[in-house]
Each structure stands twice: as structure tokens, then as C-alpha cells.
N, C-alpha and C. Protein backbone atom coordinates (compact mmCIF):
# COMPACT_ATOMS: atom_id res chain seq x y z
N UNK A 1 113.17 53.52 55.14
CA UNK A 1 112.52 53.43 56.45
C UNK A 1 113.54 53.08 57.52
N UNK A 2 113.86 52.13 57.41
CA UNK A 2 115.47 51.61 58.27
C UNK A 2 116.43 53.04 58.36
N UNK A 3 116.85 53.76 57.73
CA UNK A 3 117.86 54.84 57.84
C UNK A 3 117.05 55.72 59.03
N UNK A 4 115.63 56.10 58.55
CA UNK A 4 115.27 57.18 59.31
C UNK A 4 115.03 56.73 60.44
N UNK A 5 114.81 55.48 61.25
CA UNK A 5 114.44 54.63 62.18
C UNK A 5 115.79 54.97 62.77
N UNK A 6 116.80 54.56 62.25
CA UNK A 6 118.02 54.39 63.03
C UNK A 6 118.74 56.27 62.91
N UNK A 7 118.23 56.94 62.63
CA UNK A 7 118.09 58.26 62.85
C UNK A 7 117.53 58.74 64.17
N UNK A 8 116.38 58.07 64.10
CA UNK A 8 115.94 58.55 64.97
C UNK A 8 116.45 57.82 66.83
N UNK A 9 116.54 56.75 66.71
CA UNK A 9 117.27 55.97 67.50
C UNK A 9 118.80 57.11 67.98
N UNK A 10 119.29 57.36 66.94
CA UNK A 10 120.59 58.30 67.07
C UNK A 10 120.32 59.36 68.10
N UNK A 11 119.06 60.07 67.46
CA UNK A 11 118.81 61.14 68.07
C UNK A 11 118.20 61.29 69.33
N UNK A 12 117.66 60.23 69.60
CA UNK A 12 116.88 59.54 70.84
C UNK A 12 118.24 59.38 72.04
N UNK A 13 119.40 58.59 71.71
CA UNK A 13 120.24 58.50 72.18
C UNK A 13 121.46 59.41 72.83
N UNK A 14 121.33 60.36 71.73
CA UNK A 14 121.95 61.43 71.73
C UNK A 14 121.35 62.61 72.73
N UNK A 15 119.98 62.60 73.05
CA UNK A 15 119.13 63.43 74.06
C UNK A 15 119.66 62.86 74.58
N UNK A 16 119.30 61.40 75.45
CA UNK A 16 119.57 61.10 76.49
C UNK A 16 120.66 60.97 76.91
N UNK A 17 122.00 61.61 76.11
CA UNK A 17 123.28 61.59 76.78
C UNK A 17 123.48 63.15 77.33
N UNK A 18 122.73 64.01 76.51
CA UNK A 18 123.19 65.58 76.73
C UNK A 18 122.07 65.52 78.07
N UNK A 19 120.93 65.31 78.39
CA UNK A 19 120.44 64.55 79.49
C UNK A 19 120.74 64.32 80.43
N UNK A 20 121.56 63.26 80.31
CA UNK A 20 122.48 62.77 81.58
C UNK A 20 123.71 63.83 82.05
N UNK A 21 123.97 64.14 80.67
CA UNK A 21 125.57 64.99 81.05
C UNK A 21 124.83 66.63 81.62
N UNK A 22 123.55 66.42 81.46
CA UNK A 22 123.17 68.39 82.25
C UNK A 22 122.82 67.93 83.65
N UNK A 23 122.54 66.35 83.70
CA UNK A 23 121.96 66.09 85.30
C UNK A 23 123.56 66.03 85.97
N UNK A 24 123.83 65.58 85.47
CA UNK A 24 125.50 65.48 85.98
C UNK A 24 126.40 66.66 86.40
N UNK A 25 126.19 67.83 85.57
CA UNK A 25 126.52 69.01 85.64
C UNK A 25 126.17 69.67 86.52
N UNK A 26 124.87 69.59 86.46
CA UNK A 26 123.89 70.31 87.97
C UNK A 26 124.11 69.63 88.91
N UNK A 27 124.86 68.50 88.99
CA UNK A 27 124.98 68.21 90.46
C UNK A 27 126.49 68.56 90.81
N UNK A 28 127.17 68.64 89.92
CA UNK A 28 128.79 68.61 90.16
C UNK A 28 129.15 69.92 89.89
N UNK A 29 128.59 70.82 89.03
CA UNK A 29 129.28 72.44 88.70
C UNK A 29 128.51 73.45 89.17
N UNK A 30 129.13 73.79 89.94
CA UNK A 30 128.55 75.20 90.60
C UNK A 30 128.04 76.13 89.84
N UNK A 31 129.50 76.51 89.19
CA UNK A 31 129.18 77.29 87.61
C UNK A 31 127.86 77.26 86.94
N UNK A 32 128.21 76.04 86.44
CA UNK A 32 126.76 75.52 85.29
C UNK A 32 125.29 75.48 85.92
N UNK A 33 125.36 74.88 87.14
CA UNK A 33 123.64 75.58 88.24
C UNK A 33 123.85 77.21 87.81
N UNK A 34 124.52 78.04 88.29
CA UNK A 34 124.55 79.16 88.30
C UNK A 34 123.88 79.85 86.79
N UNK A 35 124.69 79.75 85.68
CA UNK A 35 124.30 79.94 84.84
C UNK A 35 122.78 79.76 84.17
N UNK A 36 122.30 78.30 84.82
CA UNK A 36 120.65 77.57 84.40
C UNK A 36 119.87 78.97 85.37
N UNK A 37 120.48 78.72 86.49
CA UNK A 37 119.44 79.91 87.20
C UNK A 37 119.48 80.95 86.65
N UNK A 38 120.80 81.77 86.66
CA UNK A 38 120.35 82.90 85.50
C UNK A 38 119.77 82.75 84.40
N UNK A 39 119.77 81.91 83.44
CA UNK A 39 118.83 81.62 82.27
C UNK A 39 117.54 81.58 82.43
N UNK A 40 117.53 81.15 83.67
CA UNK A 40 115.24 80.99 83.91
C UNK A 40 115.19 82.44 84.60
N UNK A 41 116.45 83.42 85.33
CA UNK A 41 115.81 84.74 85.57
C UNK A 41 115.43 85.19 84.42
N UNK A 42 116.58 85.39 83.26
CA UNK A 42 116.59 86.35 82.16
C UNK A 42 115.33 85.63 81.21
N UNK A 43 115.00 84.32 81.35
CA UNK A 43 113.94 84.20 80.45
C UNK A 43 112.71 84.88 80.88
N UNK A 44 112.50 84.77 81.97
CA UNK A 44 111.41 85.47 82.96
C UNK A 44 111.71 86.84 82.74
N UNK A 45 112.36 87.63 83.02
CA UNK A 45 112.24 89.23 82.66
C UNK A 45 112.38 89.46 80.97
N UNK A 46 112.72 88.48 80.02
CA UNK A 46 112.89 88.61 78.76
C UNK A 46 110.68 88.35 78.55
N UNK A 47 110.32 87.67 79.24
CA UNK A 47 108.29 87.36 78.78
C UNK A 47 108.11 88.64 79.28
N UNK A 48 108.41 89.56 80.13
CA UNK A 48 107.94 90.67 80.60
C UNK A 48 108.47 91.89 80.03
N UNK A 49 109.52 91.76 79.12
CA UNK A 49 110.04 93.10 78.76
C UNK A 49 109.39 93.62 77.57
N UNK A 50 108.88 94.89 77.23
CA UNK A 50 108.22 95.18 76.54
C UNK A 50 108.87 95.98 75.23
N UNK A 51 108.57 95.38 73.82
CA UNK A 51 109.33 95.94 72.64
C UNK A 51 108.86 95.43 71.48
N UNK A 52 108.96 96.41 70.21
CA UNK A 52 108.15 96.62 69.57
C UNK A 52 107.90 94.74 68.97
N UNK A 53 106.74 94.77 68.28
CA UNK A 53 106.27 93.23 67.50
C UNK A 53 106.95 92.81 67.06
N UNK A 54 107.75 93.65 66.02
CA UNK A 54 108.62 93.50 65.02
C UNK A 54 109.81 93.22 65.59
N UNK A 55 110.39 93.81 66.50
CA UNK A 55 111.69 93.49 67.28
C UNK A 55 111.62 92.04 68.53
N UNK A 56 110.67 91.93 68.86
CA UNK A 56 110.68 90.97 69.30
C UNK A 56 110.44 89.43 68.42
N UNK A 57 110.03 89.44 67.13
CA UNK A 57 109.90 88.40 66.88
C UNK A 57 111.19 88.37 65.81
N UNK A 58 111.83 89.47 65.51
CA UNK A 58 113.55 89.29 65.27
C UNK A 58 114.62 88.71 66.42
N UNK A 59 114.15 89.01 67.32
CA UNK A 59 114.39 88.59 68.51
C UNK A 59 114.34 86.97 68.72
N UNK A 60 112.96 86.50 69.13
CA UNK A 60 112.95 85.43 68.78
C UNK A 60 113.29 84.51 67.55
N UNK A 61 113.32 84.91 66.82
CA UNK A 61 113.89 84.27 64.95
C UNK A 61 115.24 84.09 65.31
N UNK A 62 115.66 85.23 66.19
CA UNK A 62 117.47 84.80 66.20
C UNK A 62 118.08 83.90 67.18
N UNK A 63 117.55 83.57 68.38
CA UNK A 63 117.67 82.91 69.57
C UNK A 63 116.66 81.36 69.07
N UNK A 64 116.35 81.14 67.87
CA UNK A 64 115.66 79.90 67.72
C UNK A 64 116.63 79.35 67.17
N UNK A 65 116.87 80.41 65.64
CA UNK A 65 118.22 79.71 65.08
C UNK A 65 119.44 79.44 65.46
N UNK A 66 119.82 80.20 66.56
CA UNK A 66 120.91 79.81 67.60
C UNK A 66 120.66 78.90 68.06
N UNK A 67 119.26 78.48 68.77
CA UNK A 67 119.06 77.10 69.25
C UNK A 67 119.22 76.13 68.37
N UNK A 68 118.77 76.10 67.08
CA UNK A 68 118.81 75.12 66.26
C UNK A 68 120.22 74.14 65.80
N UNK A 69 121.39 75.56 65.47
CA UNK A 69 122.29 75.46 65.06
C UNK A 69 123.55 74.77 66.26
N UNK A 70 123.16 74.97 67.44
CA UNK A 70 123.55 73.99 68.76
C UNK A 70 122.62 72.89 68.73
N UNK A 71 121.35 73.05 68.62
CA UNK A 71 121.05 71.65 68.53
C UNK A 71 121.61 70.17 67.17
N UNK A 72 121.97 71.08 66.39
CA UNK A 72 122.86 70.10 65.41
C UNK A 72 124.11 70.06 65.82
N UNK A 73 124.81 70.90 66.09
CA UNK A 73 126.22 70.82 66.57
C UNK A 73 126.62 69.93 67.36
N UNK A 74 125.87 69.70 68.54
CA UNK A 74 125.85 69.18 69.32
C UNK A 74 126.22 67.02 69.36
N UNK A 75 124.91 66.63 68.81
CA UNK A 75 125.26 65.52 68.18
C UNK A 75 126.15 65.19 67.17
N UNK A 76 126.32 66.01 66.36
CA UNK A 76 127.93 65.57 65.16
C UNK A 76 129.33 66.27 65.77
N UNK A 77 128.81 66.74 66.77
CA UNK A 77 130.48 66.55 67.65
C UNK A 77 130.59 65.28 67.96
N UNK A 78 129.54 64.99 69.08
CA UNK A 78 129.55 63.43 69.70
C UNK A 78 129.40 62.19 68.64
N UNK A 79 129.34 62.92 67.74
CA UNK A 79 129.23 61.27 66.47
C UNK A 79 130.30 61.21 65.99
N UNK A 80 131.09 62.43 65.92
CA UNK A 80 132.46 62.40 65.23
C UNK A 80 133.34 61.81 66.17
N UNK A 81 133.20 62.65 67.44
CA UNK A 81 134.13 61.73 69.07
C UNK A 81 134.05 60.60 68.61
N UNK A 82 133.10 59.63 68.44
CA UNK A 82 132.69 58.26 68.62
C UNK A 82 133.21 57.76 67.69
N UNK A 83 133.21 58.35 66.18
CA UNK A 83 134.15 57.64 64.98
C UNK A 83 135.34 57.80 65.07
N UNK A 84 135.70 58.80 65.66
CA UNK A 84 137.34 59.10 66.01
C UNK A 84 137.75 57.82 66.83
N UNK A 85 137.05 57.68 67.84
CA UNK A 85 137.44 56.82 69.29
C UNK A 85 137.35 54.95 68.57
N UNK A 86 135.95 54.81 67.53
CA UNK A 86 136.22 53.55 66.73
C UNK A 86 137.55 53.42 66.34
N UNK A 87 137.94 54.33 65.39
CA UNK A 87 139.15 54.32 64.46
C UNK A 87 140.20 54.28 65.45
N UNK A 88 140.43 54.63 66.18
CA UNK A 88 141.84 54.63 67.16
C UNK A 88 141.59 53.16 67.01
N UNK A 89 140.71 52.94 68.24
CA UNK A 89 140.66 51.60 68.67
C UNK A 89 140.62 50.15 67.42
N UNK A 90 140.54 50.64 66.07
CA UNK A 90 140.42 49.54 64.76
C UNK A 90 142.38 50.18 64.93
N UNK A 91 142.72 51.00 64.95
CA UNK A 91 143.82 51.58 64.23
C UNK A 91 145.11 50.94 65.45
N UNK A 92 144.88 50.99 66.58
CA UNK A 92 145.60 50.38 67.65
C UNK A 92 145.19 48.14 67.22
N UNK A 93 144.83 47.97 66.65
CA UNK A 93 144.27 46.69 66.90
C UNK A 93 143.16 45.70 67.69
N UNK A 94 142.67 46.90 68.70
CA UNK A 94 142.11 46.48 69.58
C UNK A 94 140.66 45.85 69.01
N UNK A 95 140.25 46.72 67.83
CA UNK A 95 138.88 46.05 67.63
C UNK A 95 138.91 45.42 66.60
């Protein structure tokens, strides 16, 4: 119970940094606004484009698992940063 608690705590934490770092982005990168706006055009002409059942829900199957596979990536980068950045700092003396 404790592991999955502090799992979830992880993951709780971990939103709210990718969170902060997209509010941060949208206010500071031109680029990265740019890109979000194109993403809500192309999602919007992607609900309206018309193609067969079968191709669209290959479609969707593949853009979920892409989502998925960034949504894990994502946090065990930043968990690894964070054990890396412990270990320096045990490895320098500091902690």
C-alpha cells in the first residue's frame, strides 16, 4: 500500500512539474505557443476528416500509444535527472 501511495504521490508530482514547465513555455516560447496552436488546428480538422473505421481507429491505436510511451518517458527522465543530481551532490560531499 505505501509503495503505490508513494507512486502515486510521484506521479502527482511529476504532472505538476510538466504543468508548470508547459505554463512556463507558453509564456516564454514563441515556438512552443505556436506549435500548441497548431496542434488544436490539426486536432480539429483531424474530428472532421473523413476515413475509413478501420483506418481511423489504427489511427487512433497509434497516436495513443505514442501518447503513452511519452507519457512514461517523460517522468523516468526526470527521476533519473534527480538521481543523477542526488549522486553528484552525495559524490561531491555536499549531502
Amino acid at each position: 500500500m505505501g509503495v503505490m501511495f508513494m507512486e502515486g504521490e510521484w506521479r502527482d508530482m511529476i504532472n505538476d512539474r510538466i504543468e508548470d514547465c508547459t505554463a512556463e513555455l507558453r509564456k516564454k516560447n514563441e515556438m512552443f505557443r505556436a506549435w500548441c496552436k497548431r496542434s488544436q488546428e490539426l486536432r480539429m480538422l483531424i474530428e472532421d476528416f473523413t476515413m475509413e473505421e478501420n483506418d481511423r481507429k489504427l489511427l487512433e491505436e497509434f497516436l495513443a500509444t505514442e501518447f503513452n510511451i511519452a507519457a512514461v518517458i517523460q517522468p523516468a527522465f526526470y527521476r533519473k535527472g534527480m538521481e543523477d543530481a542526488v549522486w553528484v551532490i552525495k559524490t561531491l560531499g555536499v549531502l
